[in-house]
C-alpha atoms as a PDB file:
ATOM      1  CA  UNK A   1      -0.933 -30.407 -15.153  1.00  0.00           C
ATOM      2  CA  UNK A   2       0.808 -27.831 -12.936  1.00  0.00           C
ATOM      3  CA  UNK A   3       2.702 -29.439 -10.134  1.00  0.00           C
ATOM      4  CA  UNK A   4       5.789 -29.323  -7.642  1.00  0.00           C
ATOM      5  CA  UNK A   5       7.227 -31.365  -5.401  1.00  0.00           C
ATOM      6  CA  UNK A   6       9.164 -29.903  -2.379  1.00  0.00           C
ATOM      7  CA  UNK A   7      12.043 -31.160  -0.296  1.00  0.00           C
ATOM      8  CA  UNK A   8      10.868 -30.659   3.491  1.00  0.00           C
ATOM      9  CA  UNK A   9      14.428 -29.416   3.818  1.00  0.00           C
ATOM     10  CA  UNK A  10      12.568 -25.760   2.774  1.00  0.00           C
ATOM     11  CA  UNK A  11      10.391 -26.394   5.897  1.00  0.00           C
ATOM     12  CA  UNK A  12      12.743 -25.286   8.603  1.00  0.00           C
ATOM     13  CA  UNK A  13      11.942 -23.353  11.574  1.00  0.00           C
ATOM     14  CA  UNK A  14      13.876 -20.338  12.531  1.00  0.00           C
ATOM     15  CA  UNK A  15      14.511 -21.646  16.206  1.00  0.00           C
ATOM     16  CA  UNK A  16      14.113 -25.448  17.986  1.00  0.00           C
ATOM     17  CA  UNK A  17      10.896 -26.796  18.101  1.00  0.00           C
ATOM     18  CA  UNK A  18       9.873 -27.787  21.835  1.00  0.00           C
ATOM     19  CA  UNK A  19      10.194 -31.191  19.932  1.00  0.00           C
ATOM     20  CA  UNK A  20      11.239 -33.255  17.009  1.00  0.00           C
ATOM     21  CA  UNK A  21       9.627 -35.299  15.056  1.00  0.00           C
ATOM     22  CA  UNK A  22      10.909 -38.913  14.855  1.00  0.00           C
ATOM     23  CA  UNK A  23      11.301 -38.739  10.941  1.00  0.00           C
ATOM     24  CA  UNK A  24      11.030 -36.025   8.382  1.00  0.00           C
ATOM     25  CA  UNK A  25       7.934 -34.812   7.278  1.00  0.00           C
ATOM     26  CA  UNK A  26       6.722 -36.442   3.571  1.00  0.00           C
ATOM     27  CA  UNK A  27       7.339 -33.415   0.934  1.00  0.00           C
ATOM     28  CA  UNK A  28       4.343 -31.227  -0.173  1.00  0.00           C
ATOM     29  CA  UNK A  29       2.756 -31.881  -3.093  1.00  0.00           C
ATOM     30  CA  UNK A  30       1.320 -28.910  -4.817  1.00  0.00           C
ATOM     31  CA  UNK A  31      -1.667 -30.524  -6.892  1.00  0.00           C
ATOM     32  CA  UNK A  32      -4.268 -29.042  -9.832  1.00  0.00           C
ATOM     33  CA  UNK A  33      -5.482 -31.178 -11.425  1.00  0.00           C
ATOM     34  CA  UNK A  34      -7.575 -31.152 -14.578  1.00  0.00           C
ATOM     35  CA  UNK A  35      -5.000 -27.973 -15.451  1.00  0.00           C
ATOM     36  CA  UNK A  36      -2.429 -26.935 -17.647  1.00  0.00           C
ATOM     37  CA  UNK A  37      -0.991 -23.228 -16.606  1.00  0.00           C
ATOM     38  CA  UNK A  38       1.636 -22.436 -18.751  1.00  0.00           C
ATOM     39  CA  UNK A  39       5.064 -21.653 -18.207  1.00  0.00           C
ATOM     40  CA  UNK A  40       4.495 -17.814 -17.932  1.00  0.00           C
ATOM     41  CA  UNK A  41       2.095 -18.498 -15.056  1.00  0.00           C
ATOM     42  CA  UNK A  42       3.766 -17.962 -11.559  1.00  0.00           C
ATOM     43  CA  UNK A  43       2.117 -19.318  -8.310  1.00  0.00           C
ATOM     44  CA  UNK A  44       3.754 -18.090  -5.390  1.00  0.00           C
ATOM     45  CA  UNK A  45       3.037 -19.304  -1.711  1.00  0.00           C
ATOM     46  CA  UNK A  46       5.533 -19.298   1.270  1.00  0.00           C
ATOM     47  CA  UNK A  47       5.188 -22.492   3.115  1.00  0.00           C
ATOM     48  CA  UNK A  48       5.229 -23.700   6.640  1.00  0.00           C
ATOM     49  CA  UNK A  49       5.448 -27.090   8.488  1.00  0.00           C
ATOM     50  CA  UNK A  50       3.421 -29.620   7.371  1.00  0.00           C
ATOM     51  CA  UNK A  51       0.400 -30.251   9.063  1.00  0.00           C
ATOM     52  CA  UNK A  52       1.285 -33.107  11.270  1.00  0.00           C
ATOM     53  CA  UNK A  53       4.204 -30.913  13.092  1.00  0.00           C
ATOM     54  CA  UNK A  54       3.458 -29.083  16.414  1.00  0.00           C
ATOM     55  CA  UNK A  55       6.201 -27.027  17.089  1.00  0.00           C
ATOM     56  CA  UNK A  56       5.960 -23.830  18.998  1.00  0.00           C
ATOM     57  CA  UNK A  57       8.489 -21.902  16.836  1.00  0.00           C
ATOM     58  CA  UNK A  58       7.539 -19.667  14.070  1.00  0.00           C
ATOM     59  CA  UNK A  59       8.474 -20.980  10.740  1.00  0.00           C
ATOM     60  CA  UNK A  60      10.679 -19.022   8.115  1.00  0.00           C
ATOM     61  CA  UNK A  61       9.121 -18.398   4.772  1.00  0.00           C
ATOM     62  CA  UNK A  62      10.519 -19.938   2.255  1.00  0.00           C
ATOM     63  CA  UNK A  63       8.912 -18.962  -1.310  1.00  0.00           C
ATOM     64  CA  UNK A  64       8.531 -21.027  -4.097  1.00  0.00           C
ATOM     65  CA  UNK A  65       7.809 -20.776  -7.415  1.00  0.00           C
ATOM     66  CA  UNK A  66       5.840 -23.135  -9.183  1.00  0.00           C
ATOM     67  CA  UNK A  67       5.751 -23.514 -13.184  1.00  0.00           C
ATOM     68  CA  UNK A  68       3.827 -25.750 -15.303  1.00  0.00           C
ATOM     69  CA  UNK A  69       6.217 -28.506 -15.930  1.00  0.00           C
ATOM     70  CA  UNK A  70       9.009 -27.215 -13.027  1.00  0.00           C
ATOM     71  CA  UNK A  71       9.281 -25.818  -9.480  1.00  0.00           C
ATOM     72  CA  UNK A  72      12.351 -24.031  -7.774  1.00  0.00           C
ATOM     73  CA  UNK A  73      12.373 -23.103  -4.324  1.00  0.00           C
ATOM     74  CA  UNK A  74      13.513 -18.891  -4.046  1.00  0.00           C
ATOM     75  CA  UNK A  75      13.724 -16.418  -1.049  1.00  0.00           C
ATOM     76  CA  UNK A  76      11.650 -14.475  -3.077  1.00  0.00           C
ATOM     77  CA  UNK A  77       9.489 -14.244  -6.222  1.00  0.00           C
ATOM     78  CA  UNK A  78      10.991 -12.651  -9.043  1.00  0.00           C
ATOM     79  CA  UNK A  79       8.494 -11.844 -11.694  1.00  0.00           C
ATOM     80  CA  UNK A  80      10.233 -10.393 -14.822  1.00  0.00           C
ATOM     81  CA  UNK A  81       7.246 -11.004 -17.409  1.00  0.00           C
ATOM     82  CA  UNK A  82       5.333 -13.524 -15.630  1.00  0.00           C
ATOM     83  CA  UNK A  83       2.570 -13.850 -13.962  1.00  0.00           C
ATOM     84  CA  UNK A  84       2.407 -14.231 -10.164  1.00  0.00           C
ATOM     85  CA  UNK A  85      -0.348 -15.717  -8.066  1.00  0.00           C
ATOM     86  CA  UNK A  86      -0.377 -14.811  -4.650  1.00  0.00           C
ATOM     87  CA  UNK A  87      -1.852 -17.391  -1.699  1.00  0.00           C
ATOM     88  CA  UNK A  88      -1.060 -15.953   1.462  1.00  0.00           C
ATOM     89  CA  UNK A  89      -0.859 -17.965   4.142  1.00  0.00           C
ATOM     90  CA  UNK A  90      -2.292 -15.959   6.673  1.00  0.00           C
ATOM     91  CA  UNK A  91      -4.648 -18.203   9.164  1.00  0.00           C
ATOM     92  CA  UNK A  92      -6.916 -15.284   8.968  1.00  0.00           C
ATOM     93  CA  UNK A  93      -7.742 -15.324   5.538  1.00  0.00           C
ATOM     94  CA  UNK A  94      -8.126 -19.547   5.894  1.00  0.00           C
ATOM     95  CA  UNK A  95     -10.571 -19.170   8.629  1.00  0.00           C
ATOM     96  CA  UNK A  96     -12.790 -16.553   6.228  1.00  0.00           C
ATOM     97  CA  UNK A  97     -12.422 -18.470   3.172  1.00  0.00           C
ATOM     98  CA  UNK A  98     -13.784 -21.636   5.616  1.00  0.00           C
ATOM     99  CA  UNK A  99     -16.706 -19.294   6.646  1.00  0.00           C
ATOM    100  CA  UNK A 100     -17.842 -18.460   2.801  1.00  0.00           C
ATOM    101  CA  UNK A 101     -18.111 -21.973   2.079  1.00  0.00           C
ATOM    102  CA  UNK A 102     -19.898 -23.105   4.302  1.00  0.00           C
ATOM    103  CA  UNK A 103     -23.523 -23.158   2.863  1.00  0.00           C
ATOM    104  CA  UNK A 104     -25.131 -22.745   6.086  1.00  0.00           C
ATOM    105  CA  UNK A 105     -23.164 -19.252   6.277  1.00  0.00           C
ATOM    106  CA  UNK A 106     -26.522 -16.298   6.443  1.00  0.00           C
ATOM    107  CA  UNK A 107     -26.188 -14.229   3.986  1.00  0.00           C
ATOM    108  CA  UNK A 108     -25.074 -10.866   6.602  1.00  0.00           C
ATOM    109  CA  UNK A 109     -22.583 -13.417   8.048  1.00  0.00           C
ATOM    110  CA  UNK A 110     -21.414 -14.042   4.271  1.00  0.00           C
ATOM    111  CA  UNK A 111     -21.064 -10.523   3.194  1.00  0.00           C
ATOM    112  CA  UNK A 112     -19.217  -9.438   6.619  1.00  0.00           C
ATOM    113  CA  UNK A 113     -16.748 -12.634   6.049  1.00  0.00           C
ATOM    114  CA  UNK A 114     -16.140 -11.489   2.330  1.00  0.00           C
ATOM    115  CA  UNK A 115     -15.392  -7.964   3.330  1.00  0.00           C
ATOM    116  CA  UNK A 116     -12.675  -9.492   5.784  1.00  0.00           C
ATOM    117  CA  UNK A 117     -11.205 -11.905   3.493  1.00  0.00           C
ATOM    118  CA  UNK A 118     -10.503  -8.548   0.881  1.00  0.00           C
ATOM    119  CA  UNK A 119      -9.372  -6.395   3.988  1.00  0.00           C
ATOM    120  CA  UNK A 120      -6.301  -9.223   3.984  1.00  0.00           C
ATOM    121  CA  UNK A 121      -6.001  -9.598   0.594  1.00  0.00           C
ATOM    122  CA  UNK A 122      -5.484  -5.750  -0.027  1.00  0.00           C
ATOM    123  CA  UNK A 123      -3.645  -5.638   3.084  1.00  0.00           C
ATOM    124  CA  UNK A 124      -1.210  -8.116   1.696  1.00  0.00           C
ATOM    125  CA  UNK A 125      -1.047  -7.083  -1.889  1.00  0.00           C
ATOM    126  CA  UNK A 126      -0.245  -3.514  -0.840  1.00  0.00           C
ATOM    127  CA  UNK A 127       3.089  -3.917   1.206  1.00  0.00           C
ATOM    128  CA  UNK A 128       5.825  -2.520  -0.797  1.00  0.00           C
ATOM    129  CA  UNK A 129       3.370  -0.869  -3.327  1.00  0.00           C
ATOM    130  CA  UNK A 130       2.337   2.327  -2.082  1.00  0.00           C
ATOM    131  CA  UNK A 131       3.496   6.020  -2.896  1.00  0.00           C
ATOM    132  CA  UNK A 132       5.185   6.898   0.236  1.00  0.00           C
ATOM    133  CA  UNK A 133       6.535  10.420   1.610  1.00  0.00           C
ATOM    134  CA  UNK A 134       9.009  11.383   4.302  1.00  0.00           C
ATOM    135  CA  UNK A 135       9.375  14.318   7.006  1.00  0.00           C
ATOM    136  CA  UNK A 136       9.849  14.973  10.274  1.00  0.00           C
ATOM    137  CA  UNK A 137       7.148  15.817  13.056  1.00  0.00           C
ATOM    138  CA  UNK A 138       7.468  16.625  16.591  1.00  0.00           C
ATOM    139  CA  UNK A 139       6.170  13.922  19.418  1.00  0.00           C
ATOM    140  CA  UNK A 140       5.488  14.727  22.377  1.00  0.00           C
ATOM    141  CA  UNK A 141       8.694  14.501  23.837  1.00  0.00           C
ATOM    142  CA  UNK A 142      11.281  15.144  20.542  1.00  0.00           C
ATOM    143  CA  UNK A 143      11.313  15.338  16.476  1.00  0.00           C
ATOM    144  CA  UNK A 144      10.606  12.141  14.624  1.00  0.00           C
ATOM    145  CA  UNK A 145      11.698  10.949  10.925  1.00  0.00           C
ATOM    146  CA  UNK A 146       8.432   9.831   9.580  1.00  0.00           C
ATOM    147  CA  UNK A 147       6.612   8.035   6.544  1.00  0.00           C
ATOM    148  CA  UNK A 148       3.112   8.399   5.177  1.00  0.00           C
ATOM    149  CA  UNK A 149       1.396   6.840   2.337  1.00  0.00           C
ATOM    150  CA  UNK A 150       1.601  10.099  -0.146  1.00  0.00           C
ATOM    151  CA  UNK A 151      -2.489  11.367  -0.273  1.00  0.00           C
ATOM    152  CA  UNK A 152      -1.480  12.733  -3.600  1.00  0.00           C
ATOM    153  CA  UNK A 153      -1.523   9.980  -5.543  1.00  0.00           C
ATOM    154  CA  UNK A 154      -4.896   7.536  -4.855  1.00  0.00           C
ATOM    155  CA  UNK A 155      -5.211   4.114  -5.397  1.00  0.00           C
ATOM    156  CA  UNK A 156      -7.734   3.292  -7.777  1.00  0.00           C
ATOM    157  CA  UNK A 157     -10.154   0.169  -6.711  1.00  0.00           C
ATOM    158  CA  UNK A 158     -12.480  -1.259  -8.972  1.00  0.00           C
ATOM    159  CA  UNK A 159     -15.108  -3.229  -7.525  1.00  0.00           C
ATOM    160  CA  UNK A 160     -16.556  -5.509 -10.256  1.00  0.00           C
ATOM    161  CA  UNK A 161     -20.162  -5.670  -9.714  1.00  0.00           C
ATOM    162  CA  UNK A 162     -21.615  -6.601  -7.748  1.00  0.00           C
ATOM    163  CA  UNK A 163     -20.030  -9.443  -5.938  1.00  0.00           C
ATOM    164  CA  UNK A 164     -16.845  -7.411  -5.720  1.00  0.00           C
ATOM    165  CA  UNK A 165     -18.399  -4.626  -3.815  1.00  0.00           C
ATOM    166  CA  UNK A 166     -18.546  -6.887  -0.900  1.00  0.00           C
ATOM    167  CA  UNK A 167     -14.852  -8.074  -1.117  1.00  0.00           C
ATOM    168  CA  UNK A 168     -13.776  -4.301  -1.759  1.00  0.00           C
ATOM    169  CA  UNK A 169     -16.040  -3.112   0.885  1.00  0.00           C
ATOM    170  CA  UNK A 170     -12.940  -2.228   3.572  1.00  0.00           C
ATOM    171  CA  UNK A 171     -10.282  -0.502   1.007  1.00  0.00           C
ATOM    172  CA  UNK A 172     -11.003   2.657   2.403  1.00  0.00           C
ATOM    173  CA  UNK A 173     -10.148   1.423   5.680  1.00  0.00           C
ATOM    174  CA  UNK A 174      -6.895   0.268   4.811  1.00  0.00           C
ATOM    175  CA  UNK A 175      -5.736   2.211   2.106  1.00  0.00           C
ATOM    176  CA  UNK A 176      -5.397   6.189   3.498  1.00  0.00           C
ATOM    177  CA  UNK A 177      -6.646   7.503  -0.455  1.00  0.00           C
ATOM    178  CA  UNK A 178      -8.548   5.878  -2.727  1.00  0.00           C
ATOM    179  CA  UNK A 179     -10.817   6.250  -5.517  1.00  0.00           C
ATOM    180  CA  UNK A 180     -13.036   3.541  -6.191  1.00  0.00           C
ATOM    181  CA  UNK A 181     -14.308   3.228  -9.659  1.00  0.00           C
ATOM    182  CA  UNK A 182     -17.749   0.925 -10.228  1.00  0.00           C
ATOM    183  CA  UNK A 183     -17.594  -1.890 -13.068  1.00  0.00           C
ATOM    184  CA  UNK A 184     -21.061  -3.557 -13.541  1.00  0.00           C
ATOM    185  CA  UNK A 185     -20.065  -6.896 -16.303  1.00  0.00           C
ATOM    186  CA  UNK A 186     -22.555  -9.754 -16.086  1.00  0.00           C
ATOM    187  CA  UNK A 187     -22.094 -13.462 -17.123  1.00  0.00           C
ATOM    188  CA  UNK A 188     -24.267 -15.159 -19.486  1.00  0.00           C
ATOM    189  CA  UNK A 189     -25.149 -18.604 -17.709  1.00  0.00           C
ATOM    190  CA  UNK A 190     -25.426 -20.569 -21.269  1.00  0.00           C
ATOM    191  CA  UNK A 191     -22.468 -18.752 -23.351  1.00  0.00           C
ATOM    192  CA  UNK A 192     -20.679 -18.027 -20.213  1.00  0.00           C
ATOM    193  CA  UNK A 193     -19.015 -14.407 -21.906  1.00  0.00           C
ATOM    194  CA  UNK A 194     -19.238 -11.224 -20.518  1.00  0.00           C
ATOM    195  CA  UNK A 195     -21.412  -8.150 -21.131  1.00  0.00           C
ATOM    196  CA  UNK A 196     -20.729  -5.227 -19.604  1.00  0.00           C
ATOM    197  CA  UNK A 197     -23.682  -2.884 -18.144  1.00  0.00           C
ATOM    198  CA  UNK A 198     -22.304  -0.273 -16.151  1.00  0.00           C
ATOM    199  CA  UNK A 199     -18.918   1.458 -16.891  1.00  0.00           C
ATOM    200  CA  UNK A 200     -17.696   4.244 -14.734  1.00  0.00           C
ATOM    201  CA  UNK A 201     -14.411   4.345 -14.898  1.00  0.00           C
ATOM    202  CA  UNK A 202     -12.604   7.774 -16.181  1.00  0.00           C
ATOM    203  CA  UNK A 203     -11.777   8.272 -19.615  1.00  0.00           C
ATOM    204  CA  UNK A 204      -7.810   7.686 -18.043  1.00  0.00           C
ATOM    205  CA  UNK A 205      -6.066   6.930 -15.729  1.00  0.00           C
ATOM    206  CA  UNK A 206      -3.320   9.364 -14.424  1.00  0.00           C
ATOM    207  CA  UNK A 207      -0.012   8.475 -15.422  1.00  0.00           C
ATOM    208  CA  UNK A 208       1.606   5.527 -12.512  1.00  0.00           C
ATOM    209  CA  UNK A 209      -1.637   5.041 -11.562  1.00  0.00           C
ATOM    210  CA  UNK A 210      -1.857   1.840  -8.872  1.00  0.00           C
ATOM    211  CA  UNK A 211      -4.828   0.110  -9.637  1.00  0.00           C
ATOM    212  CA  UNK A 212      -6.907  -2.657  -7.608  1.00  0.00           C
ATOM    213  CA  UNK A 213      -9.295  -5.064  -9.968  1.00  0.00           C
ATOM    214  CA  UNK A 214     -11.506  -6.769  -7.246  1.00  0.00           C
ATOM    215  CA  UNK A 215     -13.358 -10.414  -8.435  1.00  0.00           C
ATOM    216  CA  UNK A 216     -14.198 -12.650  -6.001  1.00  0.00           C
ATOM    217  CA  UNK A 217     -14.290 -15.373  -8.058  1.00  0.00           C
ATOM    218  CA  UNK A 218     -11.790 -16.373 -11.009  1.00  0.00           C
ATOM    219  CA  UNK A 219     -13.647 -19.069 -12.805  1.00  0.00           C
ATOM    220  CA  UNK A 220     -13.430 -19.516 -16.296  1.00  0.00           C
ATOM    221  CA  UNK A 221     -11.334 -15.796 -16.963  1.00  0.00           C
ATOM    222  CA  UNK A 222     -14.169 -14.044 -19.176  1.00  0.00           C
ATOM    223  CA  UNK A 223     -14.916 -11.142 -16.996  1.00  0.00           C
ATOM    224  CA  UNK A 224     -12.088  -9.696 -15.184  1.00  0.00           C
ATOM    225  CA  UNK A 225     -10.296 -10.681 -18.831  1.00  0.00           C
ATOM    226  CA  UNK A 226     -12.993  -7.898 -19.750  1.00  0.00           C
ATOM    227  CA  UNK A 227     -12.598  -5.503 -16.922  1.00  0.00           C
ATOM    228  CA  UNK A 228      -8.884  -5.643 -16.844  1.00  0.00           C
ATOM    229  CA  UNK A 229      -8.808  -4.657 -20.956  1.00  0.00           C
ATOM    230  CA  UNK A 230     -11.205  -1.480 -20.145  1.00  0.00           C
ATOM    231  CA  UNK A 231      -8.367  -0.587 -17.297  1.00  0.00           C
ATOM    232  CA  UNK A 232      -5.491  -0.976 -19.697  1.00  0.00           C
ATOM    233  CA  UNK A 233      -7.708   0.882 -22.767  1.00  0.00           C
ATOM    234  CA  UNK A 234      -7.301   4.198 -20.063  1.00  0.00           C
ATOM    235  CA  UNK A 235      -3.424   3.745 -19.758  1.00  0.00           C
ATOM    236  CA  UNK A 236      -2.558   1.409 -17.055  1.00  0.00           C
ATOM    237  CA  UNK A 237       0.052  -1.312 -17.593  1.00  0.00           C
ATOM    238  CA  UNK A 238      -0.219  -4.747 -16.352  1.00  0.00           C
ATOM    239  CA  UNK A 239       2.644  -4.221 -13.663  1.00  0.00           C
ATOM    240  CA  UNK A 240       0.503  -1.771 -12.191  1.00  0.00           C
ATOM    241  CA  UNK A 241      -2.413  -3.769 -11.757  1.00  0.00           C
ATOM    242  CA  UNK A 242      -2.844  -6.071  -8.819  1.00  0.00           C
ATOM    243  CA  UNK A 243      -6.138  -8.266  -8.904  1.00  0.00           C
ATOM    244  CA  UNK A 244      -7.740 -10.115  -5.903  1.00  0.00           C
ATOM    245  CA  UNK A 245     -10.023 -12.433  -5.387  1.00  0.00           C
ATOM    246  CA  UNK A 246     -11.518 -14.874  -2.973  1.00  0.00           C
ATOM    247  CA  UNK A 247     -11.104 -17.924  -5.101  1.00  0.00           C
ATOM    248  CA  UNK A 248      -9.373 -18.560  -8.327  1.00  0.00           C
ATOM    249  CA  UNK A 249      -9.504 -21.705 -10.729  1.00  0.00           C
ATOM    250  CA  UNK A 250      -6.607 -22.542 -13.163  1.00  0.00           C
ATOM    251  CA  UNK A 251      -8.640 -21.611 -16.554  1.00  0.00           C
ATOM    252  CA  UNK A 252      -8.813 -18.192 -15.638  1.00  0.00           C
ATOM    253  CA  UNK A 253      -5.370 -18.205 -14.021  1.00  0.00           C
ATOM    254  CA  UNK A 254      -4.208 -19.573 -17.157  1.00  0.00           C
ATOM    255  CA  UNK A 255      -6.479 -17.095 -19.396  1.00  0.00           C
ATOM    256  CA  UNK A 256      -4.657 -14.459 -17.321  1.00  0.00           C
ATOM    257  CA  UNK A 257      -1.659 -15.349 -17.486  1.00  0.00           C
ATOM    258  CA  UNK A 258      -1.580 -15.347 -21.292  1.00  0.00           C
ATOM    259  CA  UNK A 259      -3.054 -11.756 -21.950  1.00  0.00           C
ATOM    260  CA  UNK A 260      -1.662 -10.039 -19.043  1.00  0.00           C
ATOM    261  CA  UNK A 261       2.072 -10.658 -18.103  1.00  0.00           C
ATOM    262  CA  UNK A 262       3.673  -9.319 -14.715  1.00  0.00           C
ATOM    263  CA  UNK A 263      -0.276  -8.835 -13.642  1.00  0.00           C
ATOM    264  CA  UNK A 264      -0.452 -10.375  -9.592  1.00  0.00           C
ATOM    265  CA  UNK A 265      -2.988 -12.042  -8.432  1.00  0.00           C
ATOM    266  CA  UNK A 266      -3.766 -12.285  -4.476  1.00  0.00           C
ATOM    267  CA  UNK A 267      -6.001 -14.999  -4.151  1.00  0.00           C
ATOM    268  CA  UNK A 268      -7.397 -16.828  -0.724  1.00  0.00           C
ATOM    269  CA  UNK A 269      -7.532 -19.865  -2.454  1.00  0.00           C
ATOM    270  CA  UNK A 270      -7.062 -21.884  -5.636  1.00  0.00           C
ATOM    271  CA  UNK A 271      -9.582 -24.665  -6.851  1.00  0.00           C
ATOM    272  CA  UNK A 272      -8.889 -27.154  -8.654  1.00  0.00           C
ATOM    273  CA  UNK A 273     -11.408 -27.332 -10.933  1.00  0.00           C
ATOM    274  CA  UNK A 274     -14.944 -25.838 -13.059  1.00  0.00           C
ATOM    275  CA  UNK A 275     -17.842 -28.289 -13.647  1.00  0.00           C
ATOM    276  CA  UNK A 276     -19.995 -27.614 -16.544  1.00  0.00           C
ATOM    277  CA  UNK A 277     -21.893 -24.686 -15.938  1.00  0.00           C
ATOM    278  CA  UNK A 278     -18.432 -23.230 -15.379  1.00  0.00           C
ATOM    279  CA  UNK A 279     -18.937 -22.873 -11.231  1.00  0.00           C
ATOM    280  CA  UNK A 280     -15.618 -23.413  -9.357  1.00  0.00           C
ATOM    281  CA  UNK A 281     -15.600 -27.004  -7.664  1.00  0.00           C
ATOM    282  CA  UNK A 282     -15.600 -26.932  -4.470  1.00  0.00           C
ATOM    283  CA  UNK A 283     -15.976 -23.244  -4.487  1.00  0.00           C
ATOM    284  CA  UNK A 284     -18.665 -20.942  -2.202  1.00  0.00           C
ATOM    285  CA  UNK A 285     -21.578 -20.754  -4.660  1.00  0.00           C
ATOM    286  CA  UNK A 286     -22.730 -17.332  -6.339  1.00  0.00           C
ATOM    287  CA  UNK A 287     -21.078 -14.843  -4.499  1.00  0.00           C
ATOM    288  CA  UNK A 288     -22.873 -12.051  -5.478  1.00  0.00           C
ATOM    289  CA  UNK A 289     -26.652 -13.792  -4.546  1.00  0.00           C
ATOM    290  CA  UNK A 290     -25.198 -14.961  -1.172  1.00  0.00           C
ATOM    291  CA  UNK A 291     -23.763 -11.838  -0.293  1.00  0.00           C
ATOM    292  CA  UNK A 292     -26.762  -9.667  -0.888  1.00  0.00           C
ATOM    293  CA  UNK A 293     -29.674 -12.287  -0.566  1.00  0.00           C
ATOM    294  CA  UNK A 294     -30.895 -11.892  -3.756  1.00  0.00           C
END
């Protein structure tokens, strides 16, 4: 059981709330239960006031690291060889994740929501990640120092199929070069391991090669365990891999996490468990029939 328990001292504002609150708020309990993510696995989310506060003021992140047996509170994650799960906190990405579950979502309401929630996701996981160069161009009125994401060196994004071309369907919208590379691996429904049917990814990678894996949903691990071995087969390392995903369950976070150290994970949202058929409880259902009707 992976768990932490935070002192609401890490929940300060960065300027006076229009008011304060009588008493401290209770600490937050981070909660999986059913789970046992070991002590490589990282899960990283900054935190804000708790719920019952109304303050105007925007809150400071404070990061914190949670292990299986131990928590520490950090300015920021440091991953050395572990794994890190991202969680953003963005109200953006809550409000999608709220849409996909809602069964009474229509399926062109579903796909549009999924291809929002990965526009945030890659949007987050790509800040400080990016190839950058540097010049100088003239404005209109004088010469400018510059930066541009370097064209010469693509990001690779590979949509699992086919739920994950939904969720990858605005990279190229956010990400000025890309290559997207198609990875058809289906799940058997009784054995519940992967088979994969379509493989087009190149024979290898270029050398430094930034790679997106895009699952929407981390359930039991089988599959993007599968997809993320035929990425490292062409010459990627794990720190060079960043995998998203609309929601993740601890099994596969904790499948990860053992094969694939210093891998990140950028996540909308963790459940907290799998039922029998190895579906994500509460989950959004199959994200692949809802997003295409089919």
């Amino acid at each position: 059981m992976a768990s932490c328990r935070i002192n609401s001292s890490l929940l300060s504002p960065t300027s006076t709330p229009r008011f304060a609150p009588k008493c401290p708020p209770p600490p937050l309990l981070l909660h999986y239960p059913n789970s046992s993510l070991s002590p490589s696995t990282t899960i990283t989310t900054p935190l804000f006031f708790h719920p019952k506060m109304s303050c105007s003021a925007p809150s400071r992140r404070s990061f914190v690291t949670v292990n299986a047996h131990m928590a520490t509170a950090e300015e920021k994650p440091v991953s050395g060889n572990r794994m890190l799960v991202f969680v953003p906190p963005h109200p953006l990405i809550k409000h999608w994740v709220s849409v996909l579950r809602n069964e009474q979502t229509p399926s062109p309401i579903f796909r549009s929501a999924m291809a929002e929630l990965g526009r945030l996701l890659m949007y987050e996981a790509s800040r400080d990640w990016l190839p950058t160069v540097t010049g100088e161009i003239q404005t209109p009125l004088d010469v400018a120092s510059v930066e541009f994401i370097d064209p010469r060196e693509p990001v690779a994004v590979i949509p699992i199929l086919r739920a994950g071309l939904a969720l990858a369907e605005h990279a190229s919208s956010i990400l000025p070069a890309t290559k997207t590379y198609h990875l058809g691996i289906s799940r058997d429904e009784e054995t519940l391991q992967p088979t994969v049917y379509l493989n087009k990814l190149p024979d290898k990678f270029p050398e430094g090669s930034r790679v997106f894996v895009v699952d929407p949903m981390l359930a039991t691990g089988g599959t993007v365990v599968a997809a993320i071995d035929l990425v490292k087969k062409r010459g990627v390392e794990n720190n060079q891999i960043k995998l998203i995903s609309a929601v993740a369950c601890p099994p596969a976070l904790q499948k990860l996490s053992e094969k694939f150290p210093g891998l990140h994970v950028y996540t909308g949202i963790i459940d907290p468990v799998l039922n029998e058929k190895g579906w994500i409880i509460p989950g959004l259902g199959d994200a692949g029939d809802r997003s295409f009707g089919t």
